[in-house]
PDB file of N, CA and C in Angstrom:
ATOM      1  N   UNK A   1      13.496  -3.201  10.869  1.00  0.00           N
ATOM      2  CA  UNK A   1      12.891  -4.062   9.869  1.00  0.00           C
ATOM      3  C   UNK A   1      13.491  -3.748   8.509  1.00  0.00           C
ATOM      4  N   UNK A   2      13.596  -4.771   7.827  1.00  0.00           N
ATOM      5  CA  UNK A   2      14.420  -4.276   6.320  1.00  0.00           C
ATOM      6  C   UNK A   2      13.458  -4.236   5.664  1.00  0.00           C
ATOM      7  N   UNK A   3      13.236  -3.520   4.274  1.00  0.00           N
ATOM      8  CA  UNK A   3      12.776  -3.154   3.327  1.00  0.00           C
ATOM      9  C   UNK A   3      11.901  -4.151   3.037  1.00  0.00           C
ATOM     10  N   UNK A   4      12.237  -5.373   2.868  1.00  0.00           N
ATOM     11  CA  UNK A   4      11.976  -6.492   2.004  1.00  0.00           C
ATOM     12  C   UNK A   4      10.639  -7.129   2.890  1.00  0.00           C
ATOM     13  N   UNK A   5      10.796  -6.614   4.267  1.00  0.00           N
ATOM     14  CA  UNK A   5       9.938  -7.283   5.405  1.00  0.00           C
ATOM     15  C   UNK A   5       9.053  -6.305   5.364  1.00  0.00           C
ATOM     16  N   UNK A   6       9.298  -5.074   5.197  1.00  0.00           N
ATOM     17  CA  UNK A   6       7.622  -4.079   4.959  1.00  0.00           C
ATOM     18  C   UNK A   6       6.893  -4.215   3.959  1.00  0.00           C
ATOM     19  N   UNK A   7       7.719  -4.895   2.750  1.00  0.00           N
ATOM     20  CA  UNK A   7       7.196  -4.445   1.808  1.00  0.00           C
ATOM     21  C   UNK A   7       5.866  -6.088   1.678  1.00  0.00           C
ATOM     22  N   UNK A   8       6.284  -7.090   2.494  1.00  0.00           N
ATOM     23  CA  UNK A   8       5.674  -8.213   2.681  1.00  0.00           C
ATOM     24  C   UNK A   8       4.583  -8.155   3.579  1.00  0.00           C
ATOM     25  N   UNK A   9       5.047  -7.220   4.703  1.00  0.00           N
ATOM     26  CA  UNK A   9       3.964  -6.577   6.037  1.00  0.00           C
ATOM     27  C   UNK A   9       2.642  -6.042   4.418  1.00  0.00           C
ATOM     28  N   UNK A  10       3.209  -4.991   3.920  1.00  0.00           N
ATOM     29  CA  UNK A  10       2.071  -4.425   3.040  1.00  0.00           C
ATOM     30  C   UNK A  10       1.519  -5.432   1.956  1.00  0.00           C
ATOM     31  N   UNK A  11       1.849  -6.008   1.892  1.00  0.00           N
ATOM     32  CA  UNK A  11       1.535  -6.653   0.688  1.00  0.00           C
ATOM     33  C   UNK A  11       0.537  -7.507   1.361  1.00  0.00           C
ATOM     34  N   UNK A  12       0.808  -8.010   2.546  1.00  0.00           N
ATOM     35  CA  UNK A  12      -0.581  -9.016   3.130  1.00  0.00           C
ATOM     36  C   UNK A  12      -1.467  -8.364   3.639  1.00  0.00           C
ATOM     37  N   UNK A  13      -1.423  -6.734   3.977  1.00  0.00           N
ATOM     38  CA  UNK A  13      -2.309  -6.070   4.608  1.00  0.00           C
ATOM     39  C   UNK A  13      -3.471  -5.605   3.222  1.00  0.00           C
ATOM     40  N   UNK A  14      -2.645  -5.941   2.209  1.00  0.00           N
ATOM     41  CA  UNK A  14      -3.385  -5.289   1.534  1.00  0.00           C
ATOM     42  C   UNK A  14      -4.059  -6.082   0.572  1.00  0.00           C
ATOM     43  N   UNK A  15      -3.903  -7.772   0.440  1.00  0.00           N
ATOM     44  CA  UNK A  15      -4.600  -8.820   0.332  1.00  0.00           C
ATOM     45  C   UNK A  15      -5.980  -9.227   1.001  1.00  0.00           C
ATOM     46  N   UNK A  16      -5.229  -8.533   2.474  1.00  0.00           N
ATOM     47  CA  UNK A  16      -6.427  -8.951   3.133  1.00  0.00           C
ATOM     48  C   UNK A  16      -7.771  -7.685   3.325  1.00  0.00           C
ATOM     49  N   UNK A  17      -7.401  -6.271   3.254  1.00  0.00           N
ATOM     50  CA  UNK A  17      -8.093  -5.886   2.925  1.00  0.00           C
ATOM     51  C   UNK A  17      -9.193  -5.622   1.836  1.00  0.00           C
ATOM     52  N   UNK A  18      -8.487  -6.171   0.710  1.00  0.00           N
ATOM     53  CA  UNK A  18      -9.331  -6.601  -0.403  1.00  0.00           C
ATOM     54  C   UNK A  18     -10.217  -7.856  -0.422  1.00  0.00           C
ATOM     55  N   UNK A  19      -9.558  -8.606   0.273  1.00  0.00           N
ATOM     56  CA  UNK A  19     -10.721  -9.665   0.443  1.00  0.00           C
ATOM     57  C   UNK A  19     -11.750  -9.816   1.290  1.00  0.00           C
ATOM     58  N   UNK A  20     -11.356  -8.765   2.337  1.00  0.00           N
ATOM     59  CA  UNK A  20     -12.424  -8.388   3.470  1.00  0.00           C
ATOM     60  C   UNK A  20     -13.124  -8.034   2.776  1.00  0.00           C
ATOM     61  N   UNK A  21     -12.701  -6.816   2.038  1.00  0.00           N
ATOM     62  CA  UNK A  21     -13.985  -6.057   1.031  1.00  0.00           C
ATOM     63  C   UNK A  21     -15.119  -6.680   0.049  1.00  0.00           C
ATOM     64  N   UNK A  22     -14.402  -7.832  -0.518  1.00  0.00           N
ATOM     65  CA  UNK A  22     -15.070  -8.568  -1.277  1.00  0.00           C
ATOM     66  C   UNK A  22     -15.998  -9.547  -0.352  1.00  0.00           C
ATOM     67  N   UNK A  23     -15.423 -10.083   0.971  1.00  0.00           N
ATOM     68  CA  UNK A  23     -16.785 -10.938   1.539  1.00  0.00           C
ATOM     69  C   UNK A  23     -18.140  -9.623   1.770  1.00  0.00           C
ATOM     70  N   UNK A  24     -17.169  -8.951   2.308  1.00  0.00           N
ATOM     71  CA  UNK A  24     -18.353  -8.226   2.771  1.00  0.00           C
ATOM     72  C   UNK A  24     -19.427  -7.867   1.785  1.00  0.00           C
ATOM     73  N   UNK A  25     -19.292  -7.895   0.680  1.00  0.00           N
ATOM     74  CA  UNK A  25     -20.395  -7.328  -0.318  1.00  0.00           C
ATOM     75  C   UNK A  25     -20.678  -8.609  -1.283  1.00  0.00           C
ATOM     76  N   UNK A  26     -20.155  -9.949  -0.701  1.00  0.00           N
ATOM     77  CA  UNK A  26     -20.877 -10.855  -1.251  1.00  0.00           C
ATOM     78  C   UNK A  26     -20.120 -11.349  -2.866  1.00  0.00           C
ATOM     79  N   UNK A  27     -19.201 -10.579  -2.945  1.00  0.00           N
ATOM     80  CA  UNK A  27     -18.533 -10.751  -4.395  1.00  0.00           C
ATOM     81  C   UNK A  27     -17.602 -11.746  -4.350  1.00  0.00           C
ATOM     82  N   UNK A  28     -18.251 -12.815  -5.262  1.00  0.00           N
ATOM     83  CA  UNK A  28     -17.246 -14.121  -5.962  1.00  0.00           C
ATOM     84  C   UNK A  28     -16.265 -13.954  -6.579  1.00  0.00           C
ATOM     85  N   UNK A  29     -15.467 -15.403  -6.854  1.00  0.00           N
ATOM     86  CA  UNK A  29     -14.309 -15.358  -8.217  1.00  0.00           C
ATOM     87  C   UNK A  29     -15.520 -15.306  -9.830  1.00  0.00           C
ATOM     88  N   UNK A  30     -16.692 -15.602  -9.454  1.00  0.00           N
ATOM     89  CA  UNK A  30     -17.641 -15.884 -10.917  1.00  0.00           C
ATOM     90  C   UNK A  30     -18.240 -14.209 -10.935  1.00  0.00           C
ATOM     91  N   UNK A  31     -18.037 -13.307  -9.700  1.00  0.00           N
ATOM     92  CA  UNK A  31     -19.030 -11.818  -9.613  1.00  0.00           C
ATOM     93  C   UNK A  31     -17.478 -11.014 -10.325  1.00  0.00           C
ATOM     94  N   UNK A  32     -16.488 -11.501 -10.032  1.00  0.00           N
ATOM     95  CA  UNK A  32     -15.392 -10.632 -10.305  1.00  0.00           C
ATOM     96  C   UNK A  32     -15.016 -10.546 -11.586  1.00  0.00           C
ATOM     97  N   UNK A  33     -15.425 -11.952 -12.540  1.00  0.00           N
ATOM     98  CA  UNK A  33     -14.726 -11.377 -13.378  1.00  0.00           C
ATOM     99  C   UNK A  33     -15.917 -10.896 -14.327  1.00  0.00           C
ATOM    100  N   UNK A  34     -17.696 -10.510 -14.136  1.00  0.00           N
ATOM    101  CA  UNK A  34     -18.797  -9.922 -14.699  1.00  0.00           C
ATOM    102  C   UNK A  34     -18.386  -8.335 -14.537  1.00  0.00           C
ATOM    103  N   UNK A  35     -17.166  -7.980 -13.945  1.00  0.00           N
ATOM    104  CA  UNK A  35     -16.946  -6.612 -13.479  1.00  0.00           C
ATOM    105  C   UNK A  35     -16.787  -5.678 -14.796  1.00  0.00           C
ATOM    106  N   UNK A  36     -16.690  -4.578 -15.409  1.00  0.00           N
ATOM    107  CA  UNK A  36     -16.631  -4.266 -16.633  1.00  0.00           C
ATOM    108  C   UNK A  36     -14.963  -3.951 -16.251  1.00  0.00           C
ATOM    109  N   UNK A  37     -14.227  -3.137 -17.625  1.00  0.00           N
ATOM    110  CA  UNK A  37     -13.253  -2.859 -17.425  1.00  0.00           C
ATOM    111  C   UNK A  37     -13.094  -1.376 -16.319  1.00  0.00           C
ATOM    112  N   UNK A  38     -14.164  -0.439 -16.613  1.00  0.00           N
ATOM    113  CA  UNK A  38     -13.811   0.550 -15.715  1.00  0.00           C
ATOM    114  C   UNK A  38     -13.923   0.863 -13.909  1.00  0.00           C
ATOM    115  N   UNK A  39     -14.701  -0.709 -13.750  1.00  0.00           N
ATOM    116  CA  UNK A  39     -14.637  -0.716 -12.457  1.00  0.00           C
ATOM    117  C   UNK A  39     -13.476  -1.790 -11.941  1.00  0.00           C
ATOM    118  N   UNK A  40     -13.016  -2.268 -12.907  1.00  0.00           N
ATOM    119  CA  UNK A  40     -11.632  -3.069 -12.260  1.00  0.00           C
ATOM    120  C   UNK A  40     -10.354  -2.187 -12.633  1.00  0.00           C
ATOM    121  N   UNK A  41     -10.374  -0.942 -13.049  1.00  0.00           N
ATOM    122  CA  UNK A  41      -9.334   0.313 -13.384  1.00  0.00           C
ATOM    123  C   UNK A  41      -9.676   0.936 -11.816  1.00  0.00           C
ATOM    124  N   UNK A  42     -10.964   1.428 -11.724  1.00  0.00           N
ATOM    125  CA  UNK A  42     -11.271   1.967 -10.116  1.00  0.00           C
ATOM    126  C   UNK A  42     -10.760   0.952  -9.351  1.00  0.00           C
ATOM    127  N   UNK A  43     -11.115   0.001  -9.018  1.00  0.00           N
ATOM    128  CA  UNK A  43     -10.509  -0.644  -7.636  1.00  0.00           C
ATOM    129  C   UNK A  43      -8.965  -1.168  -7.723  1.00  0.00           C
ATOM    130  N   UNK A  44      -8.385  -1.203  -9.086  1.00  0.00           N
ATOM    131  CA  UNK A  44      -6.783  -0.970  -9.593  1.00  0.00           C
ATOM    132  C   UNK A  44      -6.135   0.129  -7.701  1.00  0.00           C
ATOM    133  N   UNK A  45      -7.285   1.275  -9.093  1.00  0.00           N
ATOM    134  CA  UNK A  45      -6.139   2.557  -8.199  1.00  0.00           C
ATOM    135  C   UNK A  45      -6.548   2.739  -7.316  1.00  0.00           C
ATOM    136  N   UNK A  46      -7.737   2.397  -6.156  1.00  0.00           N
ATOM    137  CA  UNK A  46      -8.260   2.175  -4.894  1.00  0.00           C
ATOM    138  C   UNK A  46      -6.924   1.524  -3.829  1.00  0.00           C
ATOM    139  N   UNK A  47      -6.408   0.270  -4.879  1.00  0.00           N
ATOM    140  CA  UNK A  47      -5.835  -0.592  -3.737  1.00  0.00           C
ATOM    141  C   UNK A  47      -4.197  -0.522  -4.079  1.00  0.00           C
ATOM    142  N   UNK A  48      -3.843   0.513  -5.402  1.00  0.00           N
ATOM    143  CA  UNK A  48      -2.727   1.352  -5.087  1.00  0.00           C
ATOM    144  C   UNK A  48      -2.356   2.238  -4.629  1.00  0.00           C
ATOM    145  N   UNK A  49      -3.476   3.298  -4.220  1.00  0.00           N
ATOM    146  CA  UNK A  49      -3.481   3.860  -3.390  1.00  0.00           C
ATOM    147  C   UNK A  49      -3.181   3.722  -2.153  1.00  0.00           C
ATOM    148  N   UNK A  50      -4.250   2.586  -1.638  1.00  0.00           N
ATOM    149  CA  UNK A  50      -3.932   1.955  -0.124  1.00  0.00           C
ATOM    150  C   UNK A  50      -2.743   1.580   0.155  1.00  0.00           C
ATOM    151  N   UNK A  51      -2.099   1.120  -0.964  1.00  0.00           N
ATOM    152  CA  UNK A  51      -0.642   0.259  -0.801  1.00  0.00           C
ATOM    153  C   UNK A  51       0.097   1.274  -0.811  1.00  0.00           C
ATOM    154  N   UNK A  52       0.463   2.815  -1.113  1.00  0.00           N
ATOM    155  CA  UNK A  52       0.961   3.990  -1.175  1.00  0.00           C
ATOM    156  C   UNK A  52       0.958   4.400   0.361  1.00  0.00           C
ATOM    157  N   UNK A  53      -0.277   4.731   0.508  1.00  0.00           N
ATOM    158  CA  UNK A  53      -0.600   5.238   2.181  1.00  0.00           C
ATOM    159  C   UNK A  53       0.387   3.793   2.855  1.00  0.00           C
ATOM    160  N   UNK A  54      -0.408   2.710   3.086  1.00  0.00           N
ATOM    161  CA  UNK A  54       0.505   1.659   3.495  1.00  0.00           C
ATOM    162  C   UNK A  54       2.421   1.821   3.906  1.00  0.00           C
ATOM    163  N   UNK A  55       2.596   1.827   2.826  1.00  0.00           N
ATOM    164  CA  UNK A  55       4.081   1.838   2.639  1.00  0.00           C
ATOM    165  C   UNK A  55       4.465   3.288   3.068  1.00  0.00           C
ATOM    166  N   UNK A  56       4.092   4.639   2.846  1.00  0.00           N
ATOM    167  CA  UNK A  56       3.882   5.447   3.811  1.00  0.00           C
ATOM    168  C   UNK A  56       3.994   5.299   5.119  1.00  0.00           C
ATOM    169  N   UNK A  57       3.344   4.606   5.767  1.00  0.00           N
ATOM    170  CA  UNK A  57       3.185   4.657   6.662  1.00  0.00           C
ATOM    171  C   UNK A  57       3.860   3.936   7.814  1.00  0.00           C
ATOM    172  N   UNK A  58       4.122   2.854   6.924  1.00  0.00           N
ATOM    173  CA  UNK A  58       5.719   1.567   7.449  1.00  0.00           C
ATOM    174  C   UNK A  58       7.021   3.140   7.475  1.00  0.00           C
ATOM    175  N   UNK A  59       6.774   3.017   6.659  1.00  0.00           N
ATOM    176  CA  UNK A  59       8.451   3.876   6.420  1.00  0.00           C
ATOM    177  C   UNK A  59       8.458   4.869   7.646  1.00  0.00           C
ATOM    178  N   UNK A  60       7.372   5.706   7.490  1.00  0.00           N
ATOM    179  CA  UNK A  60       7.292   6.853   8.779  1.00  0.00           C
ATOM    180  C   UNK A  60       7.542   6.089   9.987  1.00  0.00           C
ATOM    181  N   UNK A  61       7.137   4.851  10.974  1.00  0.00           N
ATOM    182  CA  UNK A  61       7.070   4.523  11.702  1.00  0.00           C
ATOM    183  C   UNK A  61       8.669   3.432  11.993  1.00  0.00           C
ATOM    184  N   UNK A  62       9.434   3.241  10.645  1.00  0.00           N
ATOM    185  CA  UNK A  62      10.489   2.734  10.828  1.00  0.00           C
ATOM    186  C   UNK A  62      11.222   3.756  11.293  1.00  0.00           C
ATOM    187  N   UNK A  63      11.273   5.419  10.547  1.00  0.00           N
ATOM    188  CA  UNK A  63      11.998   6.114  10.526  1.00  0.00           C
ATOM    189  C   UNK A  63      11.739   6.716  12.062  1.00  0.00           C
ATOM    190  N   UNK A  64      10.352   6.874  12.798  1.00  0.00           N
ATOM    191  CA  UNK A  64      10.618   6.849  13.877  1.00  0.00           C
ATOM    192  C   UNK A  64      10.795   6.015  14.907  1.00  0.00           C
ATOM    193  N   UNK A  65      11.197   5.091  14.485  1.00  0.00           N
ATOM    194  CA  UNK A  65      11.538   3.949  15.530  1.00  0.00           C
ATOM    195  C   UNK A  65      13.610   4.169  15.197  1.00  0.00           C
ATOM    196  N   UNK A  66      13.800   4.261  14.493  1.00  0.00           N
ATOM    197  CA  UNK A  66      15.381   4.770  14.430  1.00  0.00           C
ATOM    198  C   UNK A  66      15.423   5.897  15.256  1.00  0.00           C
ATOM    199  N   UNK A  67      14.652   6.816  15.294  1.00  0.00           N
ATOM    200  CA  UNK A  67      14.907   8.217  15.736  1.00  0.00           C
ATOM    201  C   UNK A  67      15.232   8.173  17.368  1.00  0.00           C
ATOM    202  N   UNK A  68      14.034   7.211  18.021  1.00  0.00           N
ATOM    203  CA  UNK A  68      14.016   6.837  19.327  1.00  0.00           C
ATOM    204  C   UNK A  68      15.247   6.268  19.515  1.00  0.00           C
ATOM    205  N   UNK A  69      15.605   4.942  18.800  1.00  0.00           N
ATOM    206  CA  UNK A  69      16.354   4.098  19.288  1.00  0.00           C
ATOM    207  C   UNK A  69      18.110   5.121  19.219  1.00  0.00           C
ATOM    208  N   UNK A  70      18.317   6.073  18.620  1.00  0.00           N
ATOM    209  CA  UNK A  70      19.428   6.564  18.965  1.00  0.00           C
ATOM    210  C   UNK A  70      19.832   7.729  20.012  1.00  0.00           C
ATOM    211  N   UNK A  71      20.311   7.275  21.015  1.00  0.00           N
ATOM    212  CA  UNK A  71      20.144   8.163  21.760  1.00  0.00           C
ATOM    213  C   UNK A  71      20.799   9.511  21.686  1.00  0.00           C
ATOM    214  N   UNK A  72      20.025  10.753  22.195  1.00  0.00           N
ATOM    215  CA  UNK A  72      20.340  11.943  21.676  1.00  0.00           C
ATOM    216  C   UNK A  72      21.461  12.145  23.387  1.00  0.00           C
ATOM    217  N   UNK A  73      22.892  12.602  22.875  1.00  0.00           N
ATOM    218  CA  UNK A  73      23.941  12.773  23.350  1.00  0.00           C
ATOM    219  C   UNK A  73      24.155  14.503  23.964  1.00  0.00           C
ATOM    220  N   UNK A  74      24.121  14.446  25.332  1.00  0.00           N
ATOM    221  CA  UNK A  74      23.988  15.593  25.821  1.00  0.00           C
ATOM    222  C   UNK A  74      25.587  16.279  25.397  1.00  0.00           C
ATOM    223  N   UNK A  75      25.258  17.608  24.968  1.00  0.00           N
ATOM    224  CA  UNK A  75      26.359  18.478  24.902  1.00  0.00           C
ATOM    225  C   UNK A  75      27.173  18.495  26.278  1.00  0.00           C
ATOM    226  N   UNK A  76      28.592  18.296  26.247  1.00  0.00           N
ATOM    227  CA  UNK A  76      29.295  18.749  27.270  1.00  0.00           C
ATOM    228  C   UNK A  76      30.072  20.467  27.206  1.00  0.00           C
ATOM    229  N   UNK A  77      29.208  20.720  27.280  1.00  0.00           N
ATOM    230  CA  UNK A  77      29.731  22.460  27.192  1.00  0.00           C
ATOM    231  C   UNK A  77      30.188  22.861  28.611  1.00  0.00           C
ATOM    232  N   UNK A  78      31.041  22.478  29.514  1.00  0.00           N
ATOM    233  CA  UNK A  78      31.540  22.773  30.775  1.00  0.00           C
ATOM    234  C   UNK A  78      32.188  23.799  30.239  1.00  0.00           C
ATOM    235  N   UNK A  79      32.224  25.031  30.579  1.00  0.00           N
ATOM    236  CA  UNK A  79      33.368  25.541  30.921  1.00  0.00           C
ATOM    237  C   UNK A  79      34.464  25.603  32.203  1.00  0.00           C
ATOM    238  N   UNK A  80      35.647  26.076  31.873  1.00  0.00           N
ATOM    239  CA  UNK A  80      36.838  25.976  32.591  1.00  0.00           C
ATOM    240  C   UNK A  80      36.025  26.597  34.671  1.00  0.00           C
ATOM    241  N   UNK A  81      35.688  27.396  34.346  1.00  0.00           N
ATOM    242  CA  UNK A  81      34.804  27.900  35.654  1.00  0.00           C
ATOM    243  C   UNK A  81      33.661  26.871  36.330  1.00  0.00           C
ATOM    244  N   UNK A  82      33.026  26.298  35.451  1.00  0.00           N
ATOM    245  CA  UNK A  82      31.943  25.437  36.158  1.00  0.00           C
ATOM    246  C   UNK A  82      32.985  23.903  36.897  1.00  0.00           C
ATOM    247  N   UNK A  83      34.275  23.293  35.560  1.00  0.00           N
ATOM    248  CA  UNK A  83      35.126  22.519  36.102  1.00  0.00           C
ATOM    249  C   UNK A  83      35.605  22.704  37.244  1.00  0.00           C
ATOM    250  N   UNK A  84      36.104  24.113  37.790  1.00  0.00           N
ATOM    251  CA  UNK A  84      36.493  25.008  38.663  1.00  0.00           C
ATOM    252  C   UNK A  84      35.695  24.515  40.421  1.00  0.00           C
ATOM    253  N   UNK A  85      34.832  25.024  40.293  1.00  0.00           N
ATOM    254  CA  UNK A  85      33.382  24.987  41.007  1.00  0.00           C
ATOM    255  C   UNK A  85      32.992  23.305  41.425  1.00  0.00           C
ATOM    256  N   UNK A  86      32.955  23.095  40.601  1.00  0.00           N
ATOM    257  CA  UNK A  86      32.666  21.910  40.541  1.00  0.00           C
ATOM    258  C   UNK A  86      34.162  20.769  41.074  1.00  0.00           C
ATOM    259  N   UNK A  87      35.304  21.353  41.525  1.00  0.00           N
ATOM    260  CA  UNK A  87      36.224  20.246  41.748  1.00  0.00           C
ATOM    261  C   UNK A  87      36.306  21.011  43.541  1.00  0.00           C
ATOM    262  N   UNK A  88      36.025  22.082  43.461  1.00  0.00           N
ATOM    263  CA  UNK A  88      36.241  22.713  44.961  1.00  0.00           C
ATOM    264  C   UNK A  88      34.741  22.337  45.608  1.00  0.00           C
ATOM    265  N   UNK A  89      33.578  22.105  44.663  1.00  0.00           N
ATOM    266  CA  UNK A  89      32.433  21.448  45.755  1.00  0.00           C
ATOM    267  C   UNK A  89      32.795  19.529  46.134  1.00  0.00           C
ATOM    268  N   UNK A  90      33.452  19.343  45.169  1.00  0.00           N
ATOM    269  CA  UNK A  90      33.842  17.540  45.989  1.00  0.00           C
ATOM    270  C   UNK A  90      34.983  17.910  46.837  1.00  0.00           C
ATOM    271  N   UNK A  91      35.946  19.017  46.756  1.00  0.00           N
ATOM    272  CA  UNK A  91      36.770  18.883  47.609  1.00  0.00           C
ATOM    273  C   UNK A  91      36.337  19.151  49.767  1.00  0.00           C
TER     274      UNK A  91
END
């Protein structure tokens, strides 16, 4: 996923969690803006926060989804003796 697509993944997750929040407690566009200034500074850094963890959390799960998708390449450490062994058991 590119950058531009998480950062859109978060951005609607975090629309919609705010508006969940707001049905749930009954709060309007006419209750929102009776809010004073220090409780619209709190839910500021509430839902930058979330968007922090969020984006956090895209990134971790991109970075392990790269990790999987490359496959880890077994060492060929034969030595000359196991080559040895190993051409006289097919023979």
């Amino acid at each position: 996923m590119s950058s531009k697509n998480l950062n859109d993944i978060s951005s609607t997750l975090m629309q919609l969690f705010v508006s969940d929040v707001f049905n749930k407690n009954n709060i309007t566009d006419d209750t929102k803006k009776q809010l004073s200034d220090d409780q619209k500074e709190k839910i500021k850094a509430v839902v930058l926060d979330l968007q922090a963890k969020v984006d956090e959390f895209l990134s971790a799960q991109t970075q392990k989804a790269a990790e999987e998708a490359a496959p880890a390449e077994a060492p060929k450490n034969t030595t000359l003796r196991d080559m040895m062994k190993n051409k006289k058991a097919s023979e």
